[in-house]
Protein backbone atom coordinates (compact mmCIF):
# COMPACT_ATOMS: atom_id res chain seq x y z
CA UNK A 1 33.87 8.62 86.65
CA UNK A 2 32.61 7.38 89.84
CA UNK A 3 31.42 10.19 92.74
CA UNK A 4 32.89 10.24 95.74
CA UNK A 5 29.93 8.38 97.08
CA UNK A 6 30.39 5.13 94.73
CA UNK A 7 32.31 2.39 96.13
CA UNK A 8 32.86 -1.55 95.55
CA UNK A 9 31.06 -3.80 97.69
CA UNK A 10 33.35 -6.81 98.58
CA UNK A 11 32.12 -10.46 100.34
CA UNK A 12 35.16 -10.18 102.68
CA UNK A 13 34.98 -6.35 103.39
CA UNK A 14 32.70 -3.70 103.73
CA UNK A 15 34.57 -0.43 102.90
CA UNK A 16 32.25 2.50 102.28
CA UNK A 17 31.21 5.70 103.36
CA UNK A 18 27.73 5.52 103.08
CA UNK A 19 25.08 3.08 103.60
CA UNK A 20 24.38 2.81 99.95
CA UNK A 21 26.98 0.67 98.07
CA UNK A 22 27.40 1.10 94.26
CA UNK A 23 29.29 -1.05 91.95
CA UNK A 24 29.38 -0.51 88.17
CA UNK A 25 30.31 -4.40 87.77
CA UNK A 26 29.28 -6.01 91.01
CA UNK A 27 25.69 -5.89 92.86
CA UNK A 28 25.03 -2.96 94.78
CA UNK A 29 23.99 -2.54 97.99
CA UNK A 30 21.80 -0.82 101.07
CA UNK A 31 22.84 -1.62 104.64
CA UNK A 32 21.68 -1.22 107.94
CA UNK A 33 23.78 -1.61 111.69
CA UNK A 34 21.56 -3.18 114.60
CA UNK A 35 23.38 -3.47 118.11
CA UNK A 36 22.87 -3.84 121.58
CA UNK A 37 24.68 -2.64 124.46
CA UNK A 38 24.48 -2.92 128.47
CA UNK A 39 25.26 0.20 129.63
CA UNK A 40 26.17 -1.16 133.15
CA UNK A 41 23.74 0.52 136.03
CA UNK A 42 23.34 4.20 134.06
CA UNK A 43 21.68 5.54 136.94
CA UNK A 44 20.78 9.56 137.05
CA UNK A 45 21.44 11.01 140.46
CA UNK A 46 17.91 11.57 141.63
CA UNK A 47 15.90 9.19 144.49
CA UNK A 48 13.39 6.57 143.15
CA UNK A 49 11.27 6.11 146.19
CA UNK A 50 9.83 2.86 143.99
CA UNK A 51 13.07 1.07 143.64
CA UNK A 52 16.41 0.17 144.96
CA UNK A 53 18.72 2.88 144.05
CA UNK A 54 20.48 3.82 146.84
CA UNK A 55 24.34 2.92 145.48
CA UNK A 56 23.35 5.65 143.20
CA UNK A 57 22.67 8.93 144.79
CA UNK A 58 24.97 11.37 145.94
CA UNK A 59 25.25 10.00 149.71
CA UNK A 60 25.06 6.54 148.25
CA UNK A 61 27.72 3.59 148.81
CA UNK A 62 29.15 4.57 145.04
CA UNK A 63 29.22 8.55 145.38
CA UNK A 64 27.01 8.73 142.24
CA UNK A 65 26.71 12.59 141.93
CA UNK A 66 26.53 14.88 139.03
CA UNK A 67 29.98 14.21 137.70
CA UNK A 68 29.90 10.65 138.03
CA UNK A 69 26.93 11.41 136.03
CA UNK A 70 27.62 13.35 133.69
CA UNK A 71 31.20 11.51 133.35
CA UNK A 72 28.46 7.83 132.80
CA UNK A 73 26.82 9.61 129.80
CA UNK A 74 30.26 10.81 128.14
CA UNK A 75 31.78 7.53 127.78
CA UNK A 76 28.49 5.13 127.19
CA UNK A 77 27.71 8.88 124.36
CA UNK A 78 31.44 8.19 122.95
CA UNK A 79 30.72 3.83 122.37
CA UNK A 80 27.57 4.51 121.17
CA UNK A 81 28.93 7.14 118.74
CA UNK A 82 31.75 4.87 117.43
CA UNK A 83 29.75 1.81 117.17
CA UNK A 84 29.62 0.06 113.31
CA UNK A 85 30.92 3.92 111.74
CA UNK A 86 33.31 2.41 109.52
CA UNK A 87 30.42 0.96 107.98
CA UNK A 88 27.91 3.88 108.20
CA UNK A 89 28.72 7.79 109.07
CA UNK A 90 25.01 7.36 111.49
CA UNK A 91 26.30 4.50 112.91
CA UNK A 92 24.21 2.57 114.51
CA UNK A 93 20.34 2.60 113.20
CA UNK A 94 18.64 0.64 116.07
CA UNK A 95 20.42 -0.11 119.18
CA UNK A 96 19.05 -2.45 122.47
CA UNK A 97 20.03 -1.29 125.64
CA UNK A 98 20.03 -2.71 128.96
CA UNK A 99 20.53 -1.48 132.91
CA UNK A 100 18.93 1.82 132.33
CA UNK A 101 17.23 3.23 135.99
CA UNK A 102 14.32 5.28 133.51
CA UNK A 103 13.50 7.14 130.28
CA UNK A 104 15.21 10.27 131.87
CA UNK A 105 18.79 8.33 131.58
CA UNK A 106 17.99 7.87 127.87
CA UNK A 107 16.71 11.21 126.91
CA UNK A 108 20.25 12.66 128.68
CA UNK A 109 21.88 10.05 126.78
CA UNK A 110 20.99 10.68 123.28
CA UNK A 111 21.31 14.64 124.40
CA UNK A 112 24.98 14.43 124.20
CA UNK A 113 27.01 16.14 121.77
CA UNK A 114 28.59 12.96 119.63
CA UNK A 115 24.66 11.44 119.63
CA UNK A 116 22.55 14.92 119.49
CA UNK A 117 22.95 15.11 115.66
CA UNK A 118 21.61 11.61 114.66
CA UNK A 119 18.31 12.11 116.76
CA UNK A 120 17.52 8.93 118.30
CA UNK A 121 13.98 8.35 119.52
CA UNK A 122 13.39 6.68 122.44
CA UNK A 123 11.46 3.21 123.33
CA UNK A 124 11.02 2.40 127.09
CA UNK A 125 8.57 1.09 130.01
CA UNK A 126 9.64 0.41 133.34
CA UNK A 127 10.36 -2.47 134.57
CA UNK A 128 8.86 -4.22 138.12
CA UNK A 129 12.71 -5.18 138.72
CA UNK A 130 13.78 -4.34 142.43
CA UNK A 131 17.05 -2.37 141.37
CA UNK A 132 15.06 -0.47 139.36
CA UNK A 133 16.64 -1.09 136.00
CA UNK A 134 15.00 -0.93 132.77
CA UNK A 135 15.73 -2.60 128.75
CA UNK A 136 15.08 0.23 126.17
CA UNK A 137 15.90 0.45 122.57
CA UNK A 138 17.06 3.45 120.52
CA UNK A 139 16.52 4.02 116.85
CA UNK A 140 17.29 6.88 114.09
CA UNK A 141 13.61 7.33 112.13
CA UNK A 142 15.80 7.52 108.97
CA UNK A 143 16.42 4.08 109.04
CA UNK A 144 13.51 2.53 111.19
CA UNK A 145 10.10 3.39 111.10
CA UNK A 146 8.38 2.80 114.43
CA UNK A 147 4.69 1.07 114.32
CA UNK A 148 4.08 -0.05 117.74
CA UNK A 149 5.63 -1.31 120.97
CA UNK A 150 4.87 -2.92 123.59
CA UNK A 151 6.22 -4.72 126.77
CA UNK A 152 5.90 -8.28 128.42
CA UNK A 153 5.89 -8.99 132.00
CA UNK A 154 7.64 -12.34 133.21
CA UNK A 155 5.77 -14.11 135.56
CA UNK A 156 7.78 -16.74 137.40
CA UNK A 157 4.87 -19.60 138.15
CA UNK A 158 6.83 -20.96 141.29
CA UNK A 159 7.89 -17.79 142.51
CA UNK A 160 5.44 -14.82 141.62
CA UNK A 161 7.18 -12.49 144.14
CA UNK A 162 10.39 -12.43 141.71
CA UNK A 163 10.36 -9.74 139.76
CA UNK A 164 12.85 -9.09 136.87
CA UNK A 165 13.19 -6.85 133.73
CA UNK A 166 10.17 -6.99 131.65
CA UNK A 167 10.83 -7.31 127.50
CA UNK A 168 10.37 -5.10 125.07
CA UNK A 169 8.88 -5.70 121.65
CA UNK A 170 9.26 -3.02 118.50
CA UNK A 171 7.91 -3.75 115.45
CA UNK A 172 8.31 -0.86 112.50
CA UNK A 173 9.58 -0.83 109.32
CA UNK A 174 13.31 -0.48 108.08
CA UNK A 175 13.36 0.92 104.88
CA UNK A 176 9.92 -0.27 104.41
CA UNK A 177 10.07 -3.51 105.32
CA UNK A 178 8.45 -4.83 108.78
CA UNK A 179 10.79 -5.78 111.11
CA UNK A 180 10.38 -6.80 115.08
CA UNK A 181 12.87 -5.99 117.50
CA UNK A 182 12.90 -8.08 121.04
CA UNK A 183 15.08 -6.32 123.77
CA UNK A 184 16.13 -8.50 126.61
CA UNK A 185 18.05 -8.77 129.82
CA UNK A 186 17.50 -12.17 131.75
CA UNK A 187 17.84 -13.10 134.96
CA UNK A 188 21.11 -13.42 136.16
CA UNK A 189 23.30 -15.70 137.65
CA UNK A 190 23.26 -15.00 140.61
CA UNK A 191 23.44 -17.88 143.73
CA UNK A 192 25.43 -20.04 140.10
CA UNK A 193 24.65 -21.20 136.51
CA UNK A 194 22.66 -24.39 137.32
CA UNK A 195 20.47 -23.13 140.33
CA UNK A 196 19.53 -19.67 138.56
CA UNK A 197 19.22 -21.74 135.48
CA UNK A 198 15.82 -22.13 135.96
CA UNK A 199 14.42 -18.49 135.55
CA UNK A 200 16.70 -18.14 132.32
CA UNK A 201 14.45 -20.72 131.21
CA UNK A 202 11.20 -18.80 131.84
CA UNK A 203 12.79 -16.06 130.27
CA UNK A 204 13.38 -17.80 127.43
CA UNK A 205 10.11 -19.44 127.07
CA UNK A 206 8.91 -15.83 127.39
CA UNK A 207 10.84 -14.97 124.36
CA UNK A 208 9.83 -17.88 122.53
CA UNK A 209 6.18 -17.24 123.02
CA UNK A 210 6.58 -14.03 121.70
CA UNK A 211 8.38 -15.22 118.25
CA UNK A 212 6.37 -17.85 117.61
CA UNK A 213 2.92 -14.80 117.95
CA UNK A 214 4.81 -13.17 115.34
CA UNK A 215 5.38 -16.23 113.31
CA UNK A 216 1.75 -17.18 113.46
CA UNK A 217 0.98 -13.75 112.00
CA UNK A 218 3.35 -13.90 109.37
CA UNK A 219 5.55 -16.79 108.65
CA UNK A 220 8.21 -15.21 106.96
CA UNK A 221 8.23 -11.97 109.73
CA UNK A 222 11.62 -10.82 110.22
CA UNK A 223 12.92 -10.70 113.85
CA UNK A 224 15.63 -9.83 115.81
CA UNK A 225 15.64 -11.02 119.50
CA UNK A 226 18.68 -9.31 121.22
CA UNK A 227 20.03 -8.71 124.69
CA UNK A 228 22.05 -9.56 127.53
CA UNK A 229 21.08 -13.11 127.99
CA UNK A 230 23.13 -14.29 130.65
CA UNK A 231 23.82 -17.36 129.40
CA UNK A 232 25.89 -18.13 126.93
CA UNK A 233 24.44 -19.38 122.90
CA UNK A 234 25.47 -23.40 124.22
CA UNK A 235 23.21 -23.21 126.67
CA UNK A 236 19.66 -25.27 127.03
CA UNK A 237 17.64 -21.54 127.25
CA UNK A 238 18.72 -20.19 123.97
CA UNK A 239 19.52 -23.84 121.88
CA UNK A 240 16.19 -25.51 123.23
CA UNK A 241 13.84 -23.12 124.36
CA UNK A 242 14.48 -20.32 121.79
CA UNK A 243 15.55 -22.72 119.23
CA UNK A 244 18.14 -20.71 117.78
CA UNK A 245 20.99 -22.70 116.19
CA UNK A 246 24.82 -22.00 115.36
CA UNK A 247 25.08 -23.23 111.90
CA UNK A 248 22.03 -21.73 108.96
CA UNK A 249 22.70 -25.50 107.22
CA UNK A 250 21.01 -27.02 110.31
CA UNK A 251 18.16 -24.60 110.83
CA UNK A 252 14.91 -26.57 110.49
CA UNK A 253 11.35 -24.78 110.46
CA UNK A 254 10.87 -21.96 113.02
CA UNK A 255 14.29 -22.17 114.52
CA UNK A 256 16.30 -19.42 115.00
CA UNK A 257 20.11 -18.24 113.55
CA UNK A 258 22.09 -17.00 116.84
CA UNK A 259 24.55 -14.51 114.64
CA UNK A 260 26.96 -14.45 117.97
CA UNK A 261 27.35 -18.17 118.37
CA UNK A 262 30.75 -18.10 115.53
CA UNK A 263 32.53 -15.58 117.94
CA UNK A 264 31.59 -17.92 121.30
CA UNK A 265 33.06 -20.82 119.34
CA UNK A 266 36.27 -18.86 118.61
CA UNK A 267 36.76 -17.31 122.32
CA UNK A 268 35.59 -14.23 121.34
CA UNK A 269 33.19 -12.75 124.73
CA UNK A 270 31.50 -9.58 125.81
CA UNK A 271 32.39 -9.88 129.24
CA UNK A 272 34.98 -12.08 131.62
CA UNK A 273 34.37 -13.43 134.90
CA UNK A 274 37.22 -15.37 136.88
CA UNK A 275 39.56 -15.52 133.64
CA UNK A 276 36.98 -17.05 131.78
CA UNK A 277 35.19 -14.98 129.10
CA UNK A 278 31.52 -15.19 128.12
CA UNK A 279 29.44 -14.28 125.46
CA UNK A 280 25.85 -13.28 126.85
CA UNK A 281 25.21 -10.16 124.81
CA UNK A 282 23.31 -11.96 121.73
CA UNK A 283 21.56 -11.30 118.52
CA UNK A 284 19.06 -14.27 117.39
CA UNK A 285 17.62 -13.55 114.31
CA UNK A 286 14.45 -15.45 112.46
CA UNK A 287 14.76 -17.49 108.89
CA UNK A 288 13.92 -14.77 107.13
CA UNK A 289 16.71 -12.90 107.68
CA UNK A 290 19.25 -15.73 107.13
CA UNK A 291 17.74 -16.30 103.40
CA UNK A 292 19.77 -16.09 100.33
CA UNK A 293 17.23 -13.97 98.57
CA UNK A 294 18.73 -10.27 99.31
CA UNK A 295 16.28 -8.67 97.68
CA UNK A 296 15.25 -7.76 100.85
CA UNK A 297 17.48 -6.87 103.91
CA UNK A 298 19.46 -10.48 105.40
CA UNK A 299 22.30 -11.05 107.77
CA UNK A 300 25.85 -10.18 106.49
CA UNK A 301 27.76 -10.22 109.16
CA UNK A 302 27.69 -9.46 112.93
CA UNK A 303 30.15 -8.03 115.47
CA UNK A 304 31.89 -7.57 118.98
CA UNK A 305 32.71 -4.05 119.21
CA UNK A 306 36.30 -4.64 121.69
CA UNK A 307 38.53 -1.67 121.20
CA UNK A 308 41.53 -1.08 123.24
CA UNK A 309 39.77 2.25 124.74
CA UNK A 310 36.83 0.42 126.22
CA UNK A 311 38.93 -2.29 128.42
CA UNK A 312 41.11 -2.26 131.56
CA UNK A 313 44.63 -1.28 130.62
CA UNK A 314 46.51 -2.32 133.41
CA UNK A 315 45.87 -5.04 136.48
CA UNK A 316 44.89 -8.17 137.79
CA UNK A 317 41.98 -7.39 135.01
CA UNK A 318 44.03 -6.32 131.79
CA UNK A 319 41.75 -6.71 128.81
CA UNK A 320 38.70 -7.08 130.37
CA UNK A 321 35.74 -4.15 129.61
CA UNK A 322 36.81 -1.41 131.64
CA UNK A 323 33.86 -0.50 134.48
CA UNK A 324 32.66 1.95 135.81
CA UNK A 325 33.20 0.54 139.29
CA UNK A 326 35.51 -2.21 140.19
CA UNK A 327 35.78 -3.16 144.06
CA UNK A 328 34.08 -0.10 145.10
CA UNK A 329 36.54 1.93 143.36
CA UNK A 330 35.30 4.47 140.65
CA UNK A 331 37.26 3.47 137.52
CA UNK A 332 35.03 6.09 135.11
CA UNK A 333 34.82 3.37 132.54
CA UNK A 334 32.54 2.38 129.79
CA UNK A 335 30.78 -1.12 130.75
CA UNK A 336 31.50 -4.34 132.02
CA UNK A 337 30.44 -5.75 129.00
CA UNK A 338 31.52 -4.59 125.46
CA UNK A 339 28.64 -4.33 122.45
CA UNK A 340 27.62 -6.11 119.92
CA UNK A 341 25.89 -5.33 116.34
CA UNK A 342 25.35 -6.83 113.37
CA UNK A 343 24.98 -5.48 109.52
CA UNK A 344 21.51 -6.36 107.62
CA UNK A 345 22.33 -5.99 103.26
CA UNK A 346 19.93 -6.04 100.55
CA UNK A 347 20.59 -5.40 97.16
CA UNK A 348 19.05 -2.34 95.49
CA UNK A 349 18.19 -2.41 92.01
């Protein structure tokens, strides 16, 4: 008689309560959730006399006092708490983050009641970016293993007074296998696609540059570049200059699997803009996660996390992510952007 802990693994579902799956007639298998989320300016109250935080303080244009604050940290705590739990109870194992003012934010964050319990650790450096904000990744020890991390300033060549959010490389192992992580958040669109397009690009060679390191060291390394990219997976930065491709059949050496480019295809966004939904929250993994060897962890299946709590109800803006500030009015939402993870398998013998 099966425990209460043995389930059936199914290609179409994944229906379990526990991130090992047992089958008495099918193969069974070990899972692991990897997501990213921007957490949309989660600011702490206090004055950074190094950056550009003055919407955030307490006499600031958005009010941002300990409420606000503590208000911020409840609903980004309540997300991250939800995120992939129908597929593990610990939810998410390693998750990106992005618009963070400092480590402080984080270390409040993963305080929180629904997140205390799991015990996230904390990867972060600062970032030269004038609003101050930060990329930072989060990660329960019981499922990753960190090794070493480190983080890469982008240098524009043309314009070497720009300064943007630096990224973030952590390498560890998950469940004993290495694995590097790449956190992102490129520049943004601002002044229009096409004339900003050109610092996505240096972003993205950035990115590339790193990968291809960790190729050289290891051909078959397993890597995960994630973030909010600003640019959707169509566009030249991610198909040309990261190389990552839409479809595993037309993957050719060193190119990369963009998990998120199915839901683009199909409409499916993280965030709208002008009734038109994008999808720049991505998740680009290497070849060796995209093999059909599970003997070691792969790619199942990947994810935009889009529940009904987490967008506008009502408005011009119905169905968009619900913000925490729209128009200079405090909505105390969630994000403008909604997550995204992904599910790694491998079978266990």
């Amino acid at each position: 008689m099966k425990s209460r802990f043995h389930i059936v693994f199914s290609a179409l579902a994944l229906l379990y309560f526990q991130p090992v799956i047992f089958s008495q007639d099918k193969p069974s298998y070990k899972v692991t959730c990897v997501g990213f989320y921007n957490l949309e300016n989660l600011f702490d109250i206090d004055d950074d006399p190094l950056t550009n935080d003055s919407e955030y303080l307490p006499d600031g244009a958005n009010k941002w006092d300990s409420t606000k604050y503590v208000n911020k940290l409840l609903n980004m705590s309540t997300v991250i708490a939800d995120l992939a739990t129908d597929i593990s109870p610990d939810g998410i194992a390693v998750l990106g983050v992005a618009e963070i003012e400092n480590r402080k934010v984080l270390e409040d964050l993963v305080a929180m009641p629904l997140l205390q319990k799991r015990g996230y650790k904390i990867v972060h450096y600062n970032s030269p970016d004038v609003r101050g904000v930060d990329v930072g990744m989060l990660y329960q020890e019981k499922y990753f293993k960190l090794k070493n991390s480190k983080s890469y300033r982008l240098v524009f060549p043309n314009d070497p007074d720009y300064f943007t959010r630096d990224q973030l490389v952590a390498t560890g192992e998950m469940d004993g296998e290495p694995v590097s992580i790449i956190v992102a958040h490129w520049p943004s669109r601002r002044g229009g696609q096409a004339a900003s397009e050109p610092n996505r690009i240096e972003a993205a060679k950035l990115g590339r540059k790193i990968i291809d390191s960790l190729l050289a060291e290891n051909p078959a390394a397993k890597i995960i570049l994630m973030g909010d990219l600003n640019d959707d997976p169509i566009n030249i930065s991610i198909t040309q200059y990261i190389k990552a491709k839409g479809k595993i059949a037309k993957m050719a050496d060193g190119d990369m699997y963009n998990v998120m480019y199915d839901h683009y295809k199909s409409g499916n966004g993280t965030l709208a803009w002008n009734d038109a939904w994008n999808l720049f929250d991505q998740m680009i993994v290497s070849q060796a996660l995209v093999s059909t060897d599970a003997s070691s962890y792969v790619f199942h299946q990947s994810y935009v996390y889009n529940k009904e709590y987490i967008k506008q109800q009502d408005g011009n803006y119905v169905g968009y992510p619900k913000r925490t500030h729209a128009g200079g009015v405090y909505l105390n939402g969630y994000s403008d952007h909604f997550p995204v993870y992904m599910v790694l398998k491998k079978i266990v013998n």
